[in-house]
Protein backbone atom coordinates (compact mmCIF):
# COMPACT_ATOMS: atom_id res chain seq x y z
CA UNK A 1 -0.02 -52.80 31.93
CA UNK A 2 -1.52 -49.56 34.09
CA UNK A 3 -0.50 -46.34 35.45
CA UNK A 4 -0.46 -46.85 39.21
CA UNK A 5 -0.20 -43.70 41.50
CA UNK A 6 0.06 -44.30 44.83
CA UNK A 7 -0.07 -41.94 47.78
CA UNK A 8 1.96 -40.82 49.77
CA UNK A 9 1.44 -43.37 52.89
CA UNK A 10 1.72 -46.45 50.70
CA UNK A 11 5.46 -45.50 50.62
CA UNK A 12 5.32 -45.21 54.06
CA UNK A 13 4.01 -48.35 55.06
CA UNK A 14 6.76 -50.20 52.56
CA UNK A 15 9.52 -48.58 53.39
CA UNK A 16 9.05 -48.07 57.22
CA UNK A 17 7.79 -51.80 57.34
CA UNK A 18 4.09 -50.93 58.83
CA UNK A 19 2.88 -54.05 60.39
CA UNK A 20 -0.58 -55.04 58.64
CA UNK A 21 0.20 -52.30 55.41
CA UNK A 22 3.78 -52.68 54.78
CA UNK A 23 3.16 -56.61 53.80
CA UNK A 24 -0.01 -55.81 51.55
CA UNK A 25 1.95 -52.53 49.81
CA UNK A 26 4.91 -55.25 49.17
CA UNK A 27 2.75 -57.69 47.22
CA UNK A 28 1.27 -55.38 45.22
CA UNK A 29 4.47 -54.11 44.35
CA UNK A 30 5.62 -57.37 43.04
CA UNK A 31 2.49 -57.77 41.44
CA UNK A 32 2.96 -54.89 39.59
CA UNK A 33 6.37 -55.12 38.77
CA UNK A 34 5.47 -59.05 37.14
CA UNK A 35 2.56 -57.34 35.48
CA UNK A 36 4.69 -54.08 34.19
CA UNK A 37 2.65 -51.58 35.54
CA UNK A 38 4.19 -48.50 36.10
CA UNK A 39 4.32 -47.22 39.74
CA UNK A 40 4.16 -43.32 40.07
CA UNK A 41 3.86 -40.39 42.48
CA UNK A 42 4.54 -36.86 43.08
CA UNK A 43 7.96 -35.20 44.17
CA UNK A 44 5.27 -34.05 46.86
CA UNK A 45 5.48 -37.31 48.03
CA UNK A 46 9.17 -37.67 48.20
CA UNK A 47 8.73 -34.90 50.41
CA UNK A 48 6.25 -35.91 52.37
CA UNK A 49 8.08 -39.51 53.13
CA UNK A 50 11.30 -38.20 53.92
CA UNK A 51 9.52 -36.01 56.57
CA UNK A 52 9.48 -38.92 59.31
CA UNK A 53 12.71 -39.81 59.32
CA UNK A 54 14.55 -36.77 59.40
CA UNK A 55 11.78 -35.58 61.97
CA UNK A 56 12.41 -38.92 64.60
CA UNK A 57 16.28 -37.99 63.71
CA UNK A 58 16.52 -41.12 61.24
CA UNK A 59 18.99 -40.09 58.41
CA UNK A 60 19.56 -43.63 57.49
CA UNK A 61 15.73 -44.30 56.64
CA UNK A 62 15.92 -41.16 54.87
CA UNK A 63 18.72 -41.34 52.94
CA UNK A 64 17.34 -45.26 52.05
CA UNK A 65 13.73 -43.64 51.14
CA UNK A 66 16.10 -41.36 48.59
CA UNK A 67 17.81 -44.34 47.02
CA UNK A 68 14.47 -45.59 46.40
CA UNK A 69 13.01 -42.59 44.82
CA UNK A 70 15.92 -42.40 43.02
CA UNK A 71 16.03 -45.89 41.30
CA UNK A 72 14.48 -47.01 38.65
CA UNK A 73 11.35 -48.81 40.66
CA UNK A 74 8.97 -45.11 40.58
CA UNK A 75 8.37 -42.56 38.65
CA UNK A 76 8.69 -39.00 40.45
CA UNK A 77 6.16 -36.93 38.81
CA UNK A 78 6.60 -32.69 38.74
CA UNK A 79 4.27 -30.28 40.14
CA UNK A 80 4.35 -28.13 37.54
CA UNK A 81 2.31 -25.30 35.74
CA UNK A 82 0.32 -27.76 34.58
CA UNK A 83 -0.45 -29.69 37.84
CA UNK A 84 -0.99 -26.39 39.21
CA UNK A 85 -4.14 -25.59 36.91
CA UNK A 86 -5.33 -29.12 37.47
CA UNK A 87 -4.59 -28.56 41.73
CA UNK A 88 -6.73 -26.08 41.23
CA UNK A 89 -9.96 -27.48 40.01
CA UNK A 90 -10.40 -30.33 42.26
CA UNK A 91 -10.03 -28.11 45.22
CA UNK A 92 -12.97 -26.00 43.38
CA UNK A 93 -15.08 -28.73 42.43
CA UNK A 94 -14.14 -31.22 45.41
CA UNK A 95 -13.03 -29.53 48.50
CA UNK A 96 -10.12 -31.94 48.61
CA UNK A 97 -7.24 -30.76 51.40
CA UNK A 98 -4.12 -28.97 49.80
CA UNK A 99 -2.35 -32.27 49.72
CA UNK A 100 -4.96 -34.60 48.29
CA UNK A 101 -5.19 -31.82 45.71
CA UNK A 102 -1.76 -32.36 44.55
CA UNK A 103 -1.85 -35.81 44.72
CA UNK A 104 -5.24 -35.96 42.70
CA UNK A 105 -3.55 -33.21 40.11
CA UNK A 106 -0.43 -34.88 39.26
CA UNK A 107 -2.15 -38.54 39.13
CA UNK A 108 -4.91 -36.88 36.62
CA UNK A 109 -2.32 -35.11 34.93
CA UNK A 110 -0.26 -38.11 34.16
CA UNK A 111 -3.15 -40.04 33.11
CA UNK A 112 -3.05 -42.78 35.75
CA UNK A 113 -5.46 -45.64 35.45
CA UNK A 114 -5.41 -46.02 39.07
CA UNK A 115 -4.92 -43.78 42.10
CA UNK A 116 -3.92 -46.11 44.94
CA UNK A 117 -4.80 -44.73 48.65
CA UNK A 118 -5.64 -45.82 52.27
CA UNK A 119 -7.55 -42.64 52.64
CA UNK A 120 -11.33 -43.66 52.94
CA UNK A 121 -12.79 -39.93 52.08
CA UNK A 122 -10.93 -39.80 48.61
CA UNK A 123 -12.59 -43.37 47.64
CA UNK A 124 -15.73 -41.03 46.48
CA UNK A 125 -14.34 -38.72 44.57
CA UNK A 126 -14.04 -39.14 40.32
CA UNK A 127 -11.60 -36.92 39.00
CA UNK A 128 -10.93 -36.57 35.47
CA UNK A 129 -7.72 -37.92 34.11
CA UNK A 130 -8.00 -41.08 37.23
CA UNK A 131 -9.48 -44.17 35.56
CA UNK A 132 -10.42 -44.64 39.71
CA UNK A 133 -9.93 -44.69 42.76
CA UNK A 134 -9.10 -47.68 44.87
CA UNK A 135 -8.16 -48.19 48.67
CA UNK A 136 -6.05 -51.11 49.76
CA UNK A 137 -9.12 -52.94 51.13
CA UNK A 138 -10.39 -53.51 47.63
CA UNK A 139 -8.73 -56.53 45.66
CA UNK A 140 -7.37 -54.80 42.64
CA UNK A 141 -4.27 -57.58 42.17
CA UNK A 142 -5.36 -61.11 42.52
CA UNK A 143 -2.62 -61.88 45.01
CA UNK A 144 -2.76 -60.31 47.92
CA UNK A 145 -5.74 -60.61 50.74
CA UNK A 146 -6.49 -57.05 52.91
């Protein structure tokens, strides 16, 4: 059993159905629901999702990407005092964008084993408190094919 963070678009891609993504984010959801791993994020996330849909005038997606934030199938992790110490030393020591920041700080701060991303520039970076880093064109579950 792991930690899993994933970002922010992961949710995205699974919830709004993305073409190539939204298949792939789906089976390793499954996966990791038969292996009970524990799926997490950031509120900042939550936020970040929601944005779309109530942008594009979609209160329906919205309110469905609540009910799934809400249930029992994530855990929404704080930004908190905390978070904010850790936000601020990987911007210092890796020049990471405000948001990538957050999401690296809360993932570190709950201890995740992996921090699950599409974004290519953060597959470089070791942060303390990640076990890694992974992108969804690396086979971390066994069945699934990027």
């Amino acid at each position: 059993m792991s930690r899993v963070y994933w970002d922010s678009m992961l949710f995205v891609y699974l919830l709004e159905g993305h073409p190539v993504f939204g298949p792939i984010t789906a089976a390793i959801l499954r996966e990791m629901v038969e292996r009970r791993d524990t799926l997490c994020t950031s509120v900042f996330s939550v936020g970040e999702v929601l944005t779309g849909p109530r942008k594009n005038g979609f209160q329906d997606a919205a309110d469905q990407a609540m009910r799934f934030f809400s249930g029992s199938t994530v855990e929404v992790l704080p930004f908190n005092l905390a978070t904010s110490d850790q936000f601020s030393k990987v911007r210092a020591l890796t020049g990471a964008s405000p948001p990538d920041a957050i999401h690296l700080a809360t993932a570190a701060i709950a201890s995740a084993d992996v921090f699950l991303t599409n974004d290519k520039k953060l597959l470089q970076l070791h942060i303390p408190g990640i076990g890694y880093i992974a992108g969804l064109d690396r086979k971390i579950y066994s069945k699934y094919q990027p």
